[in-house]
C-alpha atoms as a PDB file:
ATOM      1  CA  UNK A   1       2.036 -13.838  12.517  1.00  0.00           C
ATOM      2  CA  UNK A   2       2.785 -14.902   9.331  1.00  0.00           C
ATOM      3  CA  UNK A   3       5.263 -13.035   6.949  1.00  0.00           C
ATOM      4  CA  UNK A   4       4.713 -14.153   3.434  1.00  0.00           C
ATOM      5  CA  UNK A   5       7.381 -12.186   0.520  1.00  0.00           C
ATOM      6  CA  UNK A   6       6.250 -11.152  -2.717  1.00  0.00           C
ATOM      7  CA  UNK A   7       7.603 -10.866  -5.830  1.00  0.00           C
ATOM      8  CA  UNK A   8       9.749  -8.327  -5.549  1.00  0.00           C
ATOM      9  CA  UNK A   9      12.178  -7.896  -2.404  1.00  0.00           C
ATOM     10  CA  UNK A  10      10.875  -5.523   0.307  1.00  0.00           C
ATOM     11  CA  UNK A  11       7.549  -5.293   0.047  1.00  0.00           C
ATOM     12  CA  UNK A  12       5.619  -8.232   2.353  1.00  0.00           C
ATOM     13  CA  UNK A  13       2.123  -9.644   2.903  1.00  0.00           C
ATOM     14  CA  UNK A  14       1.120 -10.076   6.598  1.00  0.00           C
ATOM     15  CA  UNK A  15      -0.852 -12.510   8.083  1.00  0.00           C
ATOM     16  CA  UNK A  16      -1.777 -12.032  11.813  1.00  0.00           C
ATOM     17  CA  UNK A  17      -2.625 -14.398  13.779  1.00  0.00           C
ATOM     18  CA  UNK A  18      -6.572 -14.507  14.411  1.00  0.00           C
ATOM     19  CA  UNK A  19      -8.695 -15.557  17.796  1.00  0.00           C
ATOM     20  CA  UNK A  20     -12.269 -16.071  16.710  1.00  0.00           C
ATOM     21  CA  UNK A  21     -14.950 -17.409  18.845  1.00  0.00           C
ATOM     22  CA  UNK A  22     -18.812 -16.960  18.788  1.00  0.00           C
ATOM     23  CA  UNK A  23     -18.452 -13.606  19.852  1.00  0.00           C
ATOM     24  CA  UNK A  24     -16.146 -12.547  16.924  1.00  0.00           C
ATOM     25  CA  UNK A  25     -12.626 -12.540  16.615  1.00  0.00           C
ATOM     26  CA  UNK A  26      -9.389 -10.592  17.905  1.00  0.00           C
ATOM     27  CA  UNK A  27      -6.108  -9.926  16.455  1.00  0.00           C
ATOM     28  CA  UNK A  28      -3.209  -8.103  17.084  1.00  0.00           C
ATOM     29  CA  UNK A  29      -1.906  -5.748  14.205  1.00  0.00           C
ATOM     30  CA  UNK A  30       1.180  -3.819  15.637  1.00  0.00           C
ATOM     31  CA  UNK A  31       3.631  -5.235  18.465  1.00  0.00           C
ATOM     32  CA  UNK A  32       6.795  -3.489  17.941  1.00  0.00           C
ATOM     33  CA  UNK A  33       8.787  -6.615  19.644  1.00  0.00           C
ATOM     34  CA  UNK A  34       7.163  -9.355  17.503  1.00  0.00           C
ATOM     35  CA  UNK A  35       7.703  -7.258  14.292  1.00  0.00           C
ATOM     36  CA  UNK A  36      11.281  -6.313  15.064  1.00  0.00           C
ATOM     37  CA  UNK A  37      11.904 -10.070  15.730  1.00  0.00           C
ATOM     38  CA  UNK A  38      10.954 -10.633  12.225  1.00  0.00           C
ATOM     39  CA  UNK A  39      13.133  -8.343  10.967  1.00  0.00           C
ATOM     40  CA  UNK A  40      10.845  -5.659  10.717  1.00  0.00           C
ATOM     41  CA  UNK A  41      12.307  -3.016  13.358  1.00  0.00           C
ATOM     42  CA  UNK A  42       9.520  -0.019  12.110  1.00  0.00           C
ATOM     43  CA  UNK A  43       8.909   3.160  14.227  1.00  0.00           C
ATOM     44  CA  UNK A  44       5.498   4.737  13.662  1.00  0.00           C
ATOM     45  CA  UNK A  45       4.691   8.479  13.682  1.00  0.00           C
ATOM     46  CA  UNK A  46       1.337   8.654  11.637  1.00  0.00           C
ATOM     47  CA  UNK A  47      -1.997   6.969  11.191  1.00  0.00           C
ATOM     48  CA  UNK A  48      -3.944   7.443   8.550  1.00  0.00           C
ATOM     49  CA  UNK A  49      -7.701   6.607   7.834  1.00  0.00           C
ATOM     50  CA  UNK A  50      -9.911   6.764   4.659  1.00  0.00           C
ATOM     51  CA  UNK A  51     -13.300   5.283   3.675  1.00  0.00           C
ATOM     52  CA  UNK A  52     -13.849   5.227  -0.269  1.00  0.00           C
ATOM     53  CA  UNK A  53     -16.437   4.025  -2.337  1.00  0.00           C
ATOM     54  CA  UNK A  54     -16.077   0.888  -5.147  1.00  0.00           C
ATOM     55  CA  UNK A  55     -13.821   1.621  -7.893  1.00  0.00           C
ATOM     56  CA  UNK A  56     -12.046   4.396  -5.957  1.00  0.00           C
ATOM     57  CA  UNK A  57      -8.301   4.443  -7.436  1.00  0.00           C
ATOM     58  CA  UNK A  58      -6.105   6.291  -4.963  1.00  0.00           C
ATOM     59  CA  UNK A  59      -2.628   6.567  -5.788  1.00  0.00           C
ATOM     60  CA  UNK A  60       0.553   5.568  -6.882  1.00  0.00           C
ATOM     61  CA  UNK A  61       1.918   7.839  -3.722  1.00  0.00           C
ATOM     62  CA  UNK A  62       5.140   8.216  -2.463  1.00  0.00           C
ATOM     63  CA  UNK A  63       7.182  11.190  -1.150  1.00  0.00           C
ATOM     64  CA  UNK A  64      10.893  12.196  -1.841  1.00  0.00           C
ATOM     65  CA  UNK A  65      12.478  13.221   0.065  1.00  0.00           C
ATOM     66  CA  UNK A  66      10.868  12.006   3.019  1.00  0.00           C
ATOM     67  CA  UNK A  67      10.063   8.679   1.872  1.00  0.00           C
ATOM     68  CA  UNK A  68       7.554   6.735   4.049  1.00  0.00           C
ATOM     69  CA  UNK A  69       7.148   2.703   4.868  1.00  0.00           C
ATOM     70  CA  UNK A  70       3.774   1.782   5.138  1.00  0.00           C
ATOM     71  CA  UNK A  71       1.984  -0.696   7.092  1.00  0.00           C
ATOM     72  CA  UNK A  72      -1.489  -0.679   5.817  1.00  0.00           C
ATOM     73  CA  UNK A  73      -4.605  -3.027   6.267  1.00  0.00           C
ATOM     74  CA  UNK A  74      -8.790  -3.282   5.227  1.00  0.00           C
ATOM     75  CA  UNK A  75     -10.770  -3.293   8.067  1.00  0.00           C
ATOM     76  CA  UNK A  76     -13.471  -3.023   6.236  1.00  0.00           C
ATOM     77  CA  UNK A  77     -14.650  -3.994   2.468  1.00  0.00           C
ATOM     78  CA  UNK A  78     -11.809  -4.395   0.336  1.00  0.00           C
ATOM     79  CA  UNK A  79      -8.734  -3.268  -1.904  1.00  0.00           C
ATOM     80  CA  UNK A  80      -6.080  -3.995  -4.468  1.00  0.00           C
ATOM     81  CA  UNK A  81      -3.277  -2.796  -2.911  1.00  0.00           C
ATOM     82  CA  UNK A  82       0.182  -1.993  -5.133  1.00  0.00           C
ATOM     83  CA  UNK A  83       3.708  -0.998  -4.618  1.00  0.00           C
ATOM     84  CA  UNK A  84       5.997  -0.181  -7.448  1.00  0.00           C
ATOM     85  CA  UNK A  85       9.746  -0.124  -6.676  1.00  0.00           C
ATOM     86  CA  UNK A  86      11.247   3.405  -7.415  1.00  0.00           C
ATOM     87  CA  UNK A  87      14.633   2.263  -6.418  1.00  0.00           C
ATOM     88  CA  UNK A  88      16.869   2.785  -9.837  1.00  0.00           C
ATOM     89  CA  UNK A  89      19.823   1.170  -8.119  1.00  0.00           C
ATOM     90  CA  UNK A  90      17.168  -1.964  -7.736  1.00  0.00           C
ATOM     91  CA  UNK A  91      16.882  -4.752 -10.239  1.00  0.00           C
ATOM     92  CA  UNK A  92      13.405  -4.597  -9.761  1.00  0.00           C
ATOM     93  CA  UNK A  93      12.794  -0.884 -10.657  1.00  0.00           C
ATOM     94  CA  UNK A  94       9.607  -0.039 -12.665  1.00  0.00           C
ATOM     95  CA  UNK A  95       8.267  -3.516 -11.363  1.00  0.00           C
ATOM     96  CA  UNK A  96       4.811  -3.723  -9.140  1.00  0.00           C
ATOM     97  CA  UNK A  97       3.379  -6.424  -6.848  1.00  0.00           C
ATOM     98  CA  UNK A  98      -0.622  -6.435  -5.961  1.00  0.00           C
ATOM     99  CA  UNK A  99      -2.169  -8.083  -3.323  1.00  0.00           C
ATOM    100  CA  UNK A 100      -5.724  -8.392  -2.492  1.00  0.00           C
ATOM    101  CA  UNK A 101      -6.477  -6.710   1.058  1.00  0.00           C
ATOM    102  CA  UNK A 102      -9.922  -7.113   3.037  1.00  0.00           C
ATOM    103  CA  UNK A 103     -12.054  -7.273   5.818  1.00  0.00           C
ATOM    104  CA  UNK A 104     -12.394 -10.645   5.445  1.00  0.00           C
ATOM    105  CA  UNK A 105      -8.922 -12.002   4.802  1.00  0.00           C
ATOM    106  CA  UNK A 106      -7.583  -9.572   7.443  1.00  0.00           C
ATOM    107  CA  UNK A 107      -3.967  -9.127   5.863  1.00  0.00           C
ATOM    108  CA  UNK A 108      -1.326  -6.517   5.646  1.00  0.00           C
ATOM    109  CA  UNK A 109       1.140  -5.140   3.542  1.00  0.00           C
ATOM    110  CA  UNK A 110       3.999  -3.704   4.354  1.00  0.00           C
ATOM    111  CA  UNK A 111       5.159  -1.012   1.423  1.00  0.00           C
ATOM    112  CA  UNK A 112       8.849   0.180   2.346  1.00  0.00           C
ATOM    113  CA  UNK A 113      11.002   3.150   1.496  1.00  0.00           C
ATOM    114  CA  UNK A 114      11.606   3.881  -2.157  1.00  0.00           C
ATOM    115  CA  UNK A 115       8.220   2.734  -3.440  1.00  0.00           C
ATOM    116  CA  UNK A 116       4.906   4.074  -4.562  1.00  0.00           C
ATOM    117  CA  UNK A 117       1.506   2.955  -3.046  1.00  0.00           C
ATOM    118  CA  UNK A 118      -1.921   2.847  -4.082  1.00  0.00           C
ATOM    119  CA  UNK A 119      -4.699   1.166  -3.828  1.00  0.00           C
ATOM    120  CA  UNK A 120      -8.189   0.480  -6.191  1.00  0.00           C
ATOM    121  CA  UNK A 121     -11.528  -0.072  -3.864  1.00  0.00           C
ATOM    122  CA  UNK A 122     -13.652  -3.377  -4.491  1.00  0.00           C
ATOM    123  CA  UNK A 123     -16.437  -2.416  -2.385  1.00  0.00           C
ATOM    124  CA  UNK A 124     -18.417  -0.029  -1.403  1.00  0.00           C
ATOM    125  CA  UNK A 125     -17.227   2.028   1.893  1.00  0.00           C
ATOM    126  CA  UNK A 126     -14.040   0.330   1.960  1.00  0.00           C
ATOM    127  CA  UNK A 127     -12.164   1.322   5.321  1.00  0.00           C
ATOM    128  CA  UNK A 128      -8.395   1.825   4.751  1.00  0.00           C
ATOM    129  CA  UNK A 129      -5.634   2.406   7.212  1.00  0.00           C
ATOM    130  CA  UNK A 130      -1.955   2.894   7.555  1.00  0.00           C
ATOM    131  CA  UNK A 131       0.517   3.460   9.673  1.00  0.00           C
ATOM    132  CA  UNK A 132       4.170   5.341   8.269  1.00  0.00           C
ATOM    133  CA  UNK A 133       6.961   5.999   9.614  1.00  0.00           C
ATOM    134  CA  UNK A 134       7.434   9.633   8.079  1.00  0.00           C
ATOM    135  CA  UNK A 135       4.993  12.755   8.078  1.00  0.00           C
ATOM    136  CA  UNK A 136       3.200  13.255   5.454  1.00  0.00           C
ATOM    137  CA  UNK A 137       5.072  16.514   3.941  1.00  0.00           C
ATOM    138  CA  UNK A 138       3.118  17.720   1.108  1.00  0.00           C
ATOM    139  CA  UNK A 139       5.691  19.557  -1.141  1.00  0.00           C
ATOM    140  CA  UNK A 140       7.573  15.974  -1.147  1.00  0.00           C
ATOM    141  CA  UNK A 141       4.537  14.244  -2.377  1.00  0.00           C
ATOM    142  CA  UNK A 142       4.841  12.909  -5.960  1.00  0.00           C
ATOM    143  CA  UNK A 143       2.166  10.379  -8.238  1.00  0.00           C
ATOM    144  CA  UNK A 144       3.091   8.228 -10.348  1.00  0.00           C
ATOM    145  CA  UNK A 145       0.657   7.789 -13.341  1.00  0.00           C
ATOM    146  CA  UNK A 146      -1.753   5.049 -12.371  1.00  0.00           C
ATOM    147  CA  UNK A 147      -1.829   3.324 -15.773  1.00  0.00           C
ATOM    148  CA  UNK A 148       1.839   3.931 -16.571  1.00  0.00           C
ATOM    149  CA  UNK A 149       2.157   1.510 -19.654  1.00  0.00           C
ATOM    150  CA  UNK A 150       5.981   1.049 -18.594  1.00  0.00           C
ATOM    151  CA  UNK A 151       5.146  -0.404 -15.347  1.00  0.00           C
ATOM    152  CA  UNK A 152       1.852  -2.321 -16.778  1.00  0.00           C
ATOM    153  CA  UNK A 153       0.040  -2.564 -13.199  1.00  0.00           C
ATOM    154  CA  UNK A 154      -3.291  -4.768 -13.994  1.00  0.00           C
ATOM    155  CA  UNK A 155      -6.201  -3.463 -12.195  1.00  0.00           C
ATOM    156  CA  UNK A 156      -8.646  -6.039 -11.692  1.00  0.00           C
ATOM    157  CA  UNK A 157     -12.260  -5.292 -13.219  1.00  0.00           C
ATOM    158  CA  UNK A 158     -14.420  -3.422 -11.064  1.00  0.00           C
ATOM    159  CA  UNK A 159     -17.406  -2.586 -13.300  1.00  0.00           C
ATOM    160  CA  UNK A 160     -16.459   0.441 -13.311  1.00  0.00           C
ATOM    161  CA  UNK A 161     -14.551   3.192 -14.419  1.00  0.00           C
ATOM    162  CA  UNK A 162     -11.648   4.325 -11.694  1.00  0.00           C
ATOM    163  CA  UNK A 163     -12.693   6.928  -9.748  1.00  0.00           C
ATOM    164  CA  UNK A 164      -9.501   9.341  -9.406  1.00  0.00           C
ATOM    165  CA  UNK A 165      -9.072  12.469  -8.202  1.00  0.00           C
ATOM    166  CA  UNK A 166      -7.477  14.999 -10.411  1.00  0.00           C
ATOM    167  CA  UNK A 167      -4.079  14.969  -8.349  1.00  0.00           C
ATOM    168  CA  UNK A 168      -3.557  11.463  -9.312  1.00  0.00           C
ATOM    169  CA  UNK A 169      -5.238  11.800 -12.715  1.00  0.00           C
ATOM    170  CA  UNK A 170      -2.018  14.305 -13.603  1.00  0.00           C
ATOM    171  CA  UNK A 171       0.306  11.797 -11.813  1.00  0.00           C
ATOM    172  CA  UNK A 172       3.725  11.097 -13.784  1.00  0.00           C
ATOM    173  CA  UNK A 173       5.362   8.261 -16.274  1.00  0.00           C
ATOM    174  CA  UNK A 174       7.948   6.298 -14.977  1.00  0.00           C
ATOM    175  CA  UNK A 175      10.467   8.459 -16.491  1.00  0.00           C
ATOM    176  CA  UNK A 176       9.671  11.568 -15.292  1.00  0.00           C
ATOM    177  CA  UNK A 177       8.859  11.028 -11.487  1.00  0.00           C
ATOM    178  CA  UNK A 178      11.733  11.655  -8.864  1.00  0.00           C
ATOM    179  CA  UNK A 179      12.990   8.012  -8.069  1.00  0.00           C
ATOM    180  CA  UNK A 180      15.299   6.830  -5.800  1.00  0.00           C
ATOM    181  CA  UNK A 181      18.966   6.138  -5.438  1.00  0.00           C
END
């Protein structure tokens, strides 16, 4: 695999290494070994799944406490996926990176502690799917405002309106959410 950083330190784009023949392709997304030997040394304890339709804005998620990594992937359709660092101690803080996931390109992204996720569908029945290495604990769960003018994340065009459910429509500004050390 290939381990590609981004803009701001933690978060990384993954790029598996891909088999394809006539009869399709194969690819391994988790080996604890390989990823620990590239300085990712993750342990898992959820999966999550969700299918969403084009435009679908879901986020920008994080818990704390509790605070989750996240390795997530398309395996179908395709996303805009963002993390925004929440770490004040960070010189990055209030900064986002975006990174095109899909079907098609097959990438990952791996969103660490001490940021907040979300994603903005492409296409229609987009499959999404993530693995974290916390529970999900729902009185820990916090939203930052999707169109936070501080942070400034540029959704690409969809068409579209953002569809958004009214947890994350009510999500907060930079300045009032419960950041990090």
């Amino acid at each position: 695999m290939k381990i590609v950083e981004t803009a701001i330190p933690g978060p990384l784009v993954i790029e598996p290494r891909v088999f394809g023949d006539a009869r399709g392709f194969f690819m391994e997304t988790w080996n604890a070994a390989a990823f620990a030997e590239a300085g990712l040394d993750l342990t898992f304890v959820q999966d999550n799944h969700s299918r969403s339709q084009k435009g679908v804005l879901r986020g920008m998620h994080f818990q704390n406490p509790g605070p989750q990594g996240k390795l997530v992937r398309v395996t179908r359709g395709a996303v805009f996926d963002v993390a925004v660092d929440l770490r004040r101690s960070s010189p990055h803080f209030g900064q986002w990176v975006g990174v095109e996931l899909s079907a098609d390109n097959r990438r990952m992204f791996w969103v660490p502690e001490g940021f907040a996720h979300g994603f903005l569908t492409l296409e229609d029945d987009t499959d999404f799917l993530y693995k974290c290495t916390a529970p999900y604990v729902p009185q820990s769960e916090h939203s930052l405002a999707w169109n936070d003018p501080e942070v400034g994340i540029v959704w690409p065009a969809t068409g579209i309106d953002p569809i958004i459910s009214d947890k994350d429509a009510s999500g907060l500004a930079l300045a009032d959410v419960p950041v990090f050390a």
